[in-house]
PDB file of N, CA and C in Angstrom:
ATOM      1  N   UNK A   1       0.833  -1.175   0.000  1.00  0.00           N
ATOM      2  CA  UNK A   1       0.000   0.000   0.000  1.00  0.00           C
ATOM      3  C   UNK A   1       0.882   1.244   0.000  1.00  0.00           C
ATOM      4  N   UNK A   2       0.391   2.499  -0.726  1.00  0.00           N
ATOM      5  CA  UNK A   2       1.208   3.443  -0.579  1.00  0.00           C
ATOM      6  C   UNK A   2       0.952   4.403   0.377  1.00  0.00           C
ATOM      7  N   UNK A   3       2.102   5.047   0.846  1.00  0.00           N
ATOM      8  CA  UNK A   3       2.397   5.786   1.648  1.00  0.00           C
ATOM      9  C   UNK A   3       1.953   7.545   0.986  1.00  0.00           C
ATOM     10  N   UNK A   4       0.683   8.133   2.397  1.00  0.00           N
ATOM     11  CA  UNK A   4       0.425   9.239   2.280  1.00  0.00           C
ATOM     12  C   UNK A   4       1.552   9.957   2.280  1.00  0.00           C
ATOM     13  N   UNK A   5       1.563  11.289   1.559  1.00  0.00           N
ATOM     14  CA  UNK A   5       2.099  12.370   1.859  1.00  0.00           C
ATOM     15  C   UNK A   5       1.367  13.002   2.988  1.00  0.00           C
ATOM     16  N   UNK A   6       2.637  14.016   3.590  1.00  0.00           N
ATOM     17  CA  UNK A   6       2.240  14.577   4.674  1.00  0.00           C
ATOM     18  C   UNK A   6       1.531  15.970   3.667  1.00  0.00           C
ATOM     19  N   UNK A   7       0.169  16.324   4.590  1.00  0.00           N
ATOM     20  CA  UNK A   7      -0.234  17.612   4.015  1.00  0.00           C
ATOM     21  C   UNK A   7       0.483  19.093   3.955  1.00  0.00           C
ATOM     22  N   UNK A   8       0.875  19.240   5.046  1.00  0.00           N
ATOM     23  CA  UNK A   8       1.618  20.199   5.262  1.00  0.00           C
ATOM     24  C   UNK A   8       2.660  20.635   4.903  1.00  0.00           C
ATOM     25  N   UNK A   9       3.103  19.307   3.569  1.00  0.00           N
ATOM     26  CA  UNK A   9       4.917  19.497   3.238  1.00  0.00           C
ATOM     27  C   UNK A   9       4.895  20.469   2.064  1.00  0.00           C
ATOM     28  N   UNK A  10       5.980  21.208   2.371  1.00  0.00           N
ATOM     29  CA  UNK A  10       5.806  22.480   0.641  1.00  0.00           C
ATOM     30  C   UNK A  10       7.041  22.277   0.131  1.00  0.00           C
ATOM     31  N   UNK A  11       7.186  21.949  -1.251  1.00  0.00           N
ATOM     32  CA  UNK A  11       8.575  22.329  -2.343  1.00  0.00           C
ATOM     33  C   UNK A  11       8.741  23.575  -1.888  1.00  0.00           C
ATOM     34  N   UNK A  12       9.796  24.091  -1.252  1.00  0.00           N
ATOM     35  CA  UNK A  12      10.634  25.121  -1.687  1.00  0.00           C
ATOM     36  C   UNK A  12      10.396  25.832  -3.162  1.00  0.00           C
ATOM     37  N   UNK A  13      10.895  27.320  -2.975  1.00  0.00           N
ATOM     38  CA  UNK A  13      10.237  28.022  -4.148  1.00  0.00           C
ATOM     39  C   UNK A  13      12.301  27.836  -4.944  1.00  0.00           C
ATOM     40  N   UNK A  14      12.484  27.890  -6.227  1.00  0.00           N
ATOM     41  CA  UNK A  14      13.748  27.950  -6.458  1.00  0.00           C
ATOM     42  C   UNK A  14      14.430  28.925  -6.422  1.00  0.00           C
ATOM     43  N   UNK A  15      15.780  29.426  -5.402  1.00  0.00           N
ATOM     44  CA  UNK A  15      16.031  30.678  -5.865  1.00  0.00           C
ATOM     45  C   UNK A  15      17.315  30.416  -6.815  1.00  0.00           C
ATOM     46  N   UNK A  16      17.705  29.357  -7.155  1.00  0.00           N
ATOM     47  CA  UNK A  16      19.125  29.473  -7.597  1.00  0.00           C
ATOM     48  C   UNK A  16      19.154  29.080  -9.110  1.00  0.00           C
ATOM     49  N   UNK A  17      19.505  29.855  -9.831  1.00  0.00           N
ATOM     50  CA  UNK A  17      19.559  29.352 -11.075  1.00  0.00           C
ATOM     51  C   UNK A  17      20.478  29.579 -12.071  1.00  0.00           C
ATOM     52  N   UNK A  18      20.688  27.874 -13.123  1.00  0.00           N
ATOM     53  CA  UNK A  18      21.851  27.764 -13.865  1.00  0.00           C
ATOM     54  C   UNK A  18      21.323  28.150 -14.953  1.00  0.00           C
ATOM     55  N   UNK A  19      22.393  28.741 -15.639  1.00  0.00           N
ATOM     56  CA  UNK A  19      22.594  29.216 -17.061  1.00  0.00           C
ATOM     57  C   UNK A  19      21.677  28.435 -17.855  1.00  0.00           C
ATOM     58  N   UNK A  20      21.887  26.826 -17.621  1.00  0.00           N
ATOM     59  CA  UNK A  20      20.979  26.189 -18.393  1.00  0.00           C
ATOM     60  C   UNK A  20      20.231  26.144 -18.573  1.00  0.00           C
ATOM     61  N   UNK A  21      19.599  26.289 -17.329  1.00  0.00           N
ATOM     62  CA  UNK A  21      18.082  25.925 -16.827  1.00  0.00           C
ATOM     63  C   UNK A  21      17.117  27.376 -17.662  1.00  0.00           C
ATOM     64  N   UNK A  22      17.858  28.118 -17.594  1.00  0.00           N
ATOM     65  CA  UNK A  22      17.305  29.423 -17.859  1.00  0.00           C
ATOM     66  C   UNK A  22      16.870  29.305 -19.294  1.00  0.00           C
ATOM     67  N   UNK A  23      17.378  28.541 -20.231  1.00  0.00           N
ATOM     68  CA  UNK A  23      17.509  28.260 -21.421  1.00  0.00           C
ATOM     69  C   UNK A  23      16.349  27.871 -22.009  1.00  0.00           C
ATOM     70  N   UNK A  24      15.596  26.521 -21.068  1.00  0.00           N
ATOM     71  CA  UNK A  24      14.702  26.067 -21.223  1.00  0.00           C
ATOM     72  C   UNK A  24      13.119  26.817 -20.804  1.00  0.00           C
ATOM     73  N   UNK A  25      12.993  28.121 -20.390  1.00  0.00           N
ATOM     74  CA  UNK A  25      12.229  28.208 -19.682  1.00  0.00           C
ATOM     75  C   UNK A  25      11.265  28.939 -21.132  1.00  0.00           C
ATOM     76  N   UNK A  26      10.212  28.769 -20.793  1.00  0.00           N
ATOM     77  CA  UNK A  26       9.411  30.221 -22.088  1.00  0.00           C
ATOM     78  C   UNK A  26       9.471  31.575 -21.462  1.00  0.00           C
ATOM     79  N   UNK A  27       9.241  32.132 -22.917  1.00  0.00           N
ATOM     80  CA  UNK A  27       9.225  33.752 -22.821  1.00  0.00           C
ATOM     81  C   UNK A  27       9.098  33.943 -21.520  1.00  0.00           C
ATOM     82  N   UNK A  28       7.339  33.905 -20.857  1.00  0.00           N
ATOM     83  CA  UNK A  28       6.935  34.716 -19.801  1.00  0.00           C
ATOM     84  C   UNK A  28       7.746  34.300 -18.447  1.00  0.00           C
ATOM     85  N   UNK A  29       8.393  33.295 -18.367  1.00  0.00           N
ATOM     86  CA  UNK A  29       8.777  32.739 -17.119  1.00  0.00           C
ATOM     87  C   UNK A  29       9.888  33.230 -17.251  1.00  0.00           C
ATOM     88  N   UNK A  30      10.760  33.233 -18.283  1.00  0.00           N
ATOM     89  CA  UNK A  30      12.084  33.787 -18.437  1.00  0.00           C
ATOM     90  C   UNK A  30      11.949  35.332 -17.849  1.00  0.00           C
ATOM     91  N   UNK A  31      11.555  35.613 -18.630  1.00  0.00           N
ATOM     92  CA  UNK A  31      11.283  37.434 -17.989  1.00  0.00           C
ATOM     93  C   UNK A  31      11.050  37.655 -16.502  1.00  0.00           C
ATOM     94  N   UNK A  32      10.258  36.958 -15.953  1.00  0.00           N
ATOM     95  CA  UNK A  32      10.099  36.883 -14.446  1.00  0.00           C
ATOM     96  C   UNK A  32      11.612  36.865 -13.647  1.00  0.00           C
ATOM     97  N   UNK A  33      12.144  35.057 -14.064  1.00  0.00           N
ATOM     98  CA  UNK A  33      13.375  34.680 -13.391  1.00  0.00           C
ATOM     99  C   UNK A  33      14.221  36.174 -13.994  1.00  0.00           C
ATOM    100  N   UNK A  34      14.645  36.798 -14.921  1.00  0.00           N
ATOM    101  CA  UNK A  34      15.831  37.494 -14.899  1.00  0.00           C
ATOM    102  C   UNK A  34      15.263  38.950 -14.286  1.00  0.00           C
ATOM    103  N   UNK A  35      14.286  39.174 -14.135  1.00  0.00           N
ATOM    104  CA  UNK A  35      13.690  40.470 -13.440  1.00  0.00           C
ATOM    105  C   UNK A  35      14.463  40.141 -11.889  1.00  0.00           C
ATOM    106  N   UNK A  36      13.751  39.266 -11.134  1.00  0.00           N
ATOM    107  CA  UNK A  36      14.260  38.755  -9.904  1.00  0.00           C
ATOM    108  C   UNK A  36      15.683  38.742  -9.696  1.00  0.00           C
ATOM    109  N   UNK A  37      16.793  38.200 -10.760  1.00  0.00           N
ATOM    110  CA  UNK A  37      17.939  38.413 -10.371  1.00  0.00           C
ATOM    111  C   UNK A  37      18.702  39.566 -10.591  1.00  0.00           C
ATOM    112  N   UNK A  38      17.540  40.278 -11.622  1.00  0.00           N
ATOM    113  CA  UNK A  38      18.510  41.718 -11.878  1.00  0.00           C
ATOM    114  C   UNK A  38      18.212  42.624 -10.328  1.00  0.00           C
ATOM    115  N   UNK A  39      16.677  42.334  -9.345  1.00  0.00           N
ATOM    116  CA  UNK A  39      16.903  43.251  -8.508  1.00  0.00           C
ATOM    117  C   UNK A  39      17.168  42.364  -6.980  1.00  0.00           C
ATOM    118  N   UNK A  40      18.392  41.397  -7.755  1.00  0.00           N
ATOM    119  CA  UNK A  40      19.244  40.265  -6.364  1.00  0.00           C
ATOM    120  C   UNK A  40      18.448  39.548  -5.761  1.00  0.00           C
ATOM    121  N   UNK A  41      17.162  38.982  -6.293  1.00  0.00           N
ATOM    122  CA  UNK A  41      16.392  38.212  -5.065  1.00  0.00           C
ATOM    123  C   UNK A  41      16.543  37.324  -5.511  1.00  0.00           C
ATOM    124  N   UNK A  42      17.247  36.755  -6.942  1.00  0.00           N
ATOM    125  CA  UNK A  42      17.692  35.423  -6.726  1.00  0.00           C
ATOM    126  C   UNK A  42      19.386  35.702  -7.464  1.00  0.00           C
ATOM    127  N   UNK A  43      19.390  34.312  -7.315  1.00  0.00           N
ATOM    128  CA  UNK A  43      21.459  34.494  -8.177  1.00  0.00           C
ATOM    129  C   UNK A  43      20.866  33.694  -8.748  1.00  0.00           C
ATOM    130  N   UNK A  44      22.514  33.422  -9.785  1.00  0.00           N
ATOM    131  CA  UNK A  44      22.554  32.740 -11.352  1.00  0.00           C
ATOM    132  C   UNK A  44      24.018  31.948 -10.671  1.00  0.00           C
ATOM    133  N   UNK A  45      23.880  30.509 -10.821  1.00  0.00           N
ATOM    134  CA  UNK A  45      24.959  29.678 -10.368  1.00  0.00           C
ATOM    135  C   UNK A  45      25.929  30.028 -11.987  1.00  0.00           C
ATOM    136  N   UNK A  46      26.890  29.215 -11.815  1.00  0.00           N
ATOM    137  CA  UNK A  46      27.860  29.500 -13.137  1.00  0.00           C
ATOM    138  C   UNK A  46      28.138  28.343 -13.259  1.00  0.00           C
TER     139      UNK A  46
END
């Protein structure tokens, strides 16, 4: 039998992001993530 998840558990939001990852994202999400790191609330790993 499978095992409940707990309700209360949350994914983490991402703040860290690779070059790559960035690559894959669409237009509107892209624009978001590099807004956020241009005003430092997230970084860009290398």
């Amino acid at each position: 039998m499978a095992k409940k998840r707990r309700s209360g558990y949350k994914i983490p939001h991402k703040t860290c992001w690779h070059l790559y990852s960035l690559q894959n994202l669409n237009s509107e999400k892209f624009i978001k993530v590099v807004n956020k790191i241009l005003r430092q609330e997230w970084q860009v790993i290398k």
